[in-house]
N, C-alpha and C. Protein backbone atom coordinates (compact mmCIF):
# COMPACT_ATOMS: atom_id res chain seq x y z
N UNK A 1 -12.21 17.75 5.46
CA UNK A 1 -11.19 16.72 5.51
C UNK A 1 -11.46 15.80 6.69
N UNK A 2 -11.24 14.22 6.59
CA UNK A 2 -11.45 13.49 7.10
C UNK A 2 -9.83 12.60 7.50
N UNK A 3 -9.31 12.59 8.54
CA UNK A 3 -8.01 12.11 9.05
C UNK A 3 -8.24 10.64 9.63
N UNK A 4 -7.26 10.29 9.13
CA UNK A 4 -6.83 8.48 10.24
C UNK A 4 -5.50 8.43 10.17
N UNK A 5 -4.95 7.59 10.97
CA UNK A 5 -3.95 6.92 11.13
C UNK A 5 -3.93 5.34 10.66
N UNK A 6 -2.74 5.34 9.87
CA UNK A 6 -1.98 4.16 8.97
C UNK A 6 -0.95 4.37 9.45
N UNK A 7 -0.17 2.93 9.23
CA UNK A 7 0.96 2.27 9.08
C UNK A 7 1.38 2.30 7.92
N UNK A 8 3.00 2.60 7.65
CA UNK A 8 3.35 2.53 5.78
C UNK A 8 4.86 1.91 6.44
N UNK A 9 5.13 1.11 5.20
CA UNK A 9 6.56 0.71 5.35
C UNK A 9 7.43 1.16 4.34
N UNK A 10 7.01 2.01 3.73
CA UNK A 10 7.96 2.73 3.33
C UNK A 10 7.74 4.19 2.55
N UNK A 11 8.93 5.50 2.69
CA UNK A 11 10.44 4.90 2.75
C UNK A 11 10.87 3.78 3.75
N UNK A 12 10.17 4.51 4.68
CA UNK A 12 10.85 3.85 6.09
C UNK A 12 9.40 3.38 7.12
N UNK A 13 9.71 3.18 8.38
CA UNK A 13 8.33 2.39 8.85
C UNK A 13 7.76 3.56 9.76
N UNK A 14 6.71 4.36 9.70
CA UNK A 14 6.33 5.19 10.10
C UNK A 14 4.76 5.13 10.53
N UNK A 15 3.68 5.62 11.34
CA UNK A 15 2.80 6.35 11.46
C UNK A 15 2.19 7.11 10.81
N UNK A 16 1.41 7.37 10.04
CA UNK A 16 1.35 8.82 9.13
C UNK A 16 -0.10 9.36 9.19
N UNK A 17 -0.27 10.26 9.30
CA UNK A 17 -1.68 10.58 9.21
C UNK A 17 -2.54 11.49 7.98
N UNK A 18 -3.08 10.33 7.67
CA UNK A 18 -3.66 10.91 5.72
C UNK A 18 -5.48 10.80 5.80
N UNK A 19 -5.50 11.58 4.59
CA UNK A 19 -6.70 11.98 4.76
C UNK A 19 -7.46 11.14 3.48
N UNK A 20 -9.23 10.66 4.00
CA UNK A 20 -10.02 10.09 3.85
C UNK A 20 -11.03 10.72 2.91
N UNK A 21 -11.41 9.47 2.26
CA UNK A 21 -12.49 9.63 1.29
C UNK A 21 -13.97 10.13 1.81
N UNK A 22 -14.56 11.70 1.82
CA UNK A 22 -15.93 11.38 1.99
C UNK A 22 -17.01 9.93 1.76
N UNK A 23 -17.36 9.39 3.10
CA UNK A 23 -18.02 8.42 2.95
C UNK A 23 -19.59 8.63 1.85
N UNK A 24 -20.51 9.86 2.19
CA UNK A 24 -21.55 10.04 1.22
C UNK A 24 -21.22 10.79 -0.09
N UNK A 25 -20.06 10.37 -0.77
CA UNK A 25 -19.73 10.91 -1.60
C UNK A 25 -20.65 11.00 -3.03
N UNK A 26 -21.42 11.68 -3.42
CA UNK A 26 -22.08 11.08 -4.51
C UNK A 26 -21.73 10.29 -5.70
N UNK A 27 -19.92 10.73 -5.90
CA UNK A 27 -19.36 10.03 -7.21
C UNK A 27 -18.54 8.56 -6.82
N UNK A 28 -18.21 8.72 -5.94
CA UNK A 28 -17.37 7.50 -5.43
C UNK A 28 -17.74 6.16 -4.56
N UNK A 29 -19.07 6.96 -3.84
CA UNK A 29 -19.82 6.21 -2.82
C UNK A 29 -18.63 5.88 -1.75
N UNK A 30 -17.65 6.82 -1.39
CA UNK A 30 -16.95 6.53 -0.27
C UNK A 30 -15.42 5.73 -0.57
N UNK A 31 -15.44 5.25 -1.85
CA UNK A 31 -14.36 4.86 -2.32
C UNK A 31 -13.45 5.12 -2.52
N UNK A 32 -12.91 6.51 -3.07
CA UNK A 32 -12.11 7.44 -3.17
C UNK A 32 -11.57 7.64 -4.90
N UNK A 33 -12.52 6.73 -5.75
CA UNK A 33 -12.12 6.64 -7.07
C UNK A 33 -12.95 5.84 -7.86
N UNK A 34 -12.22 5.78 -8.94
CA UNK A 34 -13.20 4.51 -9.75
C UNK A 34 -12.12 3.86 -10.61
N UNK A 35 -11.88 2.67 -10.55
CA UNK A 35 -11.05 1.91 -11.50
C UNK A 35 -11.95 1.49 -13.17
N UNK A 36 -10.64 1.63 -13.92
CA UNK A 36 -11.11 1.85 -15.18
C UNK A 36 -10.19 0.33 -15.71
N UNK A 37 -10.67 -0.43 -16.32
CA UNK A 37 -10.10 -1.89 -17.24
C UNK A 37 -10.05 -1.15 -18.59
N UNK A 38 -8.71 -1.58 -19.24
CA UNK A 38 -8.72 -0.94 -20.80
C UNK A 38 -7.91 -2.01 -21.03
N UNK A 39 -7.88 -1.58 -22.43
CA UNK A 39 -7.08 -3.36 -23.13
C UNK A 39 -6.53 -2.40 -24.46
N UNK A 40 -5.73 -3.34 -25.08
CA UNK A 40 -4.75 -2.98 -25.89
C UNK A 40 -5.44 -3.10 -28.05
N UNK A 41 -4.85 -2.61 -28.66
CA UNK A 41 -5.63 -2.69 -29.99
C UNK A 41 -6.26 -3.83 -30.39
N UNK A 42 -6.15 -4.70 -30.10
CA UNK A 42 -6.87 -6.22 -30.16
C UNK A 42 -8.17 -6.65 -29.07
N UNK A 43 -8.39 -5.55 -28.37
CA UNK A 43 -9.30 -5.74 -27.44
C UNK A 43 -8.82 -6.74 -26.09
N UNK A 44 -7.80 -7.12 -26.15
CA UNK A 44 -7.28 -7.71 -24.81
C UNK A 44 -7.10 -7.40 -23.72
N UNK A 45 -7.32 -7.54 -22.44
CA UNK A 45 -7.18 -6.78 -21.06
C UNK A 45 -5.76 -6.74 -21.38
N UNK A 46 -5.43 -5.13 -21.01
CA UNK A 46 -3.86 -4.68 -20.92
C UNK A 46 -3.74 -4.10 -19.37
N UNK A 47 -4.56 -3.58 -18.43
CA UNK A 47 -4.41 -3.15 -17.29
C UNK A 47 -5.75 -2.70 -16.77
N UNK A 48 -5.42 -1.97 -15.55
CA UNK A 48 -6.53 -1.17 -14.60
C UNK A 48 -5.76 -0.15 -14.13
N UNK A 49 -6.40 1.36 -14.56
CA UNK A 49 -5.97 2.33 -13.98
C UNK A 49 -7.25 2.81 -13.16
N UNK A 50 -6.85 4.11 -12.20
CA UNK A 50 -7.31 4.54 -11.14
C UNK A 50 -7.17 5.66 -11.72
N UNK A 51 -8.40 6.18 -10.77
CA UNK A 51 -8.99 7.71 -11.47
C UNK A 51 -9.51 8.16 -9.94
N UNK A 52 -8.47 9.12 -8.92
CA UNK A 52 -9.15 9.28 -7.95
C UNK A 52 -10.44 10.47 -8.37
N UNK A 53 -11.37 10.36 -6.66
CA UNK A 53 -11.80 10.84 -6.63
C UNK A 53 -11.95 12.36 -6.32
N UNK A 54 -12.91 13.63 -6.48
CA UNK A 54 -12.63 14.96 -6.10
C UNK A 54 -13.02 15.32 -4.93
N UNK A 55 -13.30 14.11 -4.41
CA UNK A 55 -13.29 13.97 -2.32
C UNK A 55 -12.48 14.11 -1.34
N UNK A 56 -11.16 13.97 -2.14
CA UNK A 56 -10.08 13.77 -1.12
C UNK A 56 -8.51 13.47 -1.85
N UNK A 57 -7.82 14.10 -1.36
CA UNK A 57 -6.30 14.27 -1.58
C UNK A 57 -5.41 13.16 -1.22
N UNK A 58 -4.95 12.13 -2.14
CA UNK A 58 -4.52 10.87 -2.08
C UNK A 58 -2.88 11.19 -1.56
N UNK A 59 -2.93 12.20 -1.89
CA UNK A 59 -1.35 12.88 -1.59
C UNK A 59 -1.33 13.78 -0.24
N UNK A 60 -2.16 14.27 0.31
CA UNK A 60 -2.52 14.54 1.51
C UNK A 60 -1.72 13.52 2.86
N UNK A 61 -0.60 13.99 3.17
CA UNK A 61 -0.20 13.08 4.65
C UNK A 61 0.97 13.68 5.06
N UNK A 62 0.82 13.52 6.27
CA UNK A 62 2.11 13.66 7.22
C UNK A 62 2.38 12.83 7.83
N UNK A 63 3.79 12.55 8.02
CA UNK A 63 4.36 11.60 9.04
C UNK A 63 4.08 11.98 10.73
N UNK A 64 3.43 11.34 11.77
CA UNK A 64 3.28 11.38 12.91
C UNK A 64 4.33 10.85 13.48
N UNK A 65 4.49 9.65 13.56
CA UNK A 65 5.85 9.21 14.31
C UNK A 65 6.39 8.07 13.63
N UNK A 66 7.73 8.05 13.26
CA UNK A 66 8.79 7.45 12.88
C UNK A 66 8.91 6.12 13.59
N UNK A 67 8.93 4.82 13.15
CA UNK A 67 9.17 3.73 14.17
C UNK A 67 10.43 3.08 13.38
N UNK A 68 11.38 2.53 14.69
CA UNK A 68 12.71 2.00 14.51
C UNK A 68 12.69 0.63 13.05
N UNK A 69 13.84 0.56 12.95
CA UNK A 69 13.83 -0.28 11.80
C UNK A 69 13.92 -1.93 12.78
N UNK A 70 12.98 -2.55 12.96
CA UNK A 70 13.70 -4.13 13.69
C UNK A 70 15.00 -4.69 13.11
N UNK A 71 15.81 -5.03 13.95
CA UNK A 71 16.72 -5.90 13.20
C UNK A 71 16.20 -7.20 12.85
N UNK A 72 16.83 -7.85 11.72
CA UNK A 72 16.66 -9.56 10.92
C UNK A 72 16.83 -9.96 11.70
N UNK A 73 16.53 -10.90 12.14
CA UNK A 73 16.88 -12.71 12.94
C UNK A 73 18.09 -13.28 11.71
N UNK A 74 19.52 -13.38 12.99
CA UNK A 74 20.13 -14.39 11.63
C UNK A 74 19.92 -15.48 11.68
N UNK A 75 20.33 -16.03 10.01
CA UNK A 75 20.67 -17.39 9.86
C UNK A 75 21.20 -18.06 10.22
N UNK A 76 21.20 -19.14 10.92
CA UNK A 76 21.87 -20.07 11.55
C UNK A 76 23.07 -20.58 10.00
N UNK A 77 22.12 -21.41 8.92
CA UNK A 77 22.61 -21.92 8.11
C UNK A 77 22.16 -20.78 6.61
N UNK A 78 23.10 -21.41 5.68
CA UNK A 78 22.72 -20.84 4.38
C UNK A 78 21.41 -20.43 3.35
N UNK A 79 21.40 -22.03 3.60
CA UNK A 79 20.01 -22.81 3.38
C UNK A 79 18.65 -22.65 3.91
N UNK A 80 17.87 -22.20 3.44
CA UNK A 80 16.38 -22.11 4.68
C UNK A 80 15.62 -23.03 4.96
N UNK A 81 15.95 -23.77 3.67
CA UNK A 81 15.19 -25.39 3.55
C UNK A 81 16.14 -26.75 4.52
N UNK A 82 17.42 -26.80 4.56
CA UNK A 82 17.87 -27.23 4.97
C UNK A 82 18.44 -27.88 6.48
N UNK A 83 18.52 -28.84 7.00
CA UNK A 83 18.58 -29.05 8.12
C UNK A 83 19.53 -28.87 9.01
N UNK A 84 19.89 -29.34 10.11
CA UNK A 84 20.81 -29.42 10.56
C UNK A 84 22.21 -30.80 10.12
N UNK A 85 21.78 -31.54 9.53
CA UNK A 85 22.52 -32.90 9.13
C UNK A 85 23.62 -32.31 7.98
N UNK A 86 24.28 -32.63 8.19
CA UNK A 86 25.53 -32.72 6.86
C UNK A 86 25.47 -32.96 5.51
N UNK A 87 25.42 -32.96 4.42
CA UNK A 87 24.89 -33.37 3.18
C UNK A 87 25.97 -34.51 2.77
N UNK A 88 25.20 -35.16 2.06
CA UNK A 88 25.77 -36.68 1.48
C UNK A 88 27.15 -36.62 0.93
């Protein structure tokens, strides 16, 4: 197992420390997966799914440290576009 530290914002804004894709991986080349394009009975792109890799545990993490929620900046006005002038 290979560890780092990330930032996640959610649930909440935390630290977490999760674990990494073997870089000489023979199947992944360090990637941690392989994305697959499939399309729908007409042959049309319908999506991209992910197929991790057997390098590493995508679900693998713990929270290290918890960081406070910032408070918003309020709004002065309603409007975000709007100025300070009065409307017509």
């Amino acid at each position: 197992m290979r560890f780092r530290i990330q930032h996640t914002t959610w649930p909440r804004p935390a630290l977490i420390l999760s674990d990494t894709p073997q870089p000489n991986c023979p199947d992944c080349h360090g990637e941690g997966g392989h994305n697959h394009d499939y399309g729908d009975h007409i042959g049309e792109y319908a999506g991209t799914e992910w197929e991790p890799c057997h390098c590493w545990d995508e679900t693998r993490r713990w929270t290290v440290l918890p960081l406070p929620r910032l408070p918003r900046p309020r709004q002065t006005s309603t409007d975000p576009w709007g100025g300070d002038e009065p409307p017509f």
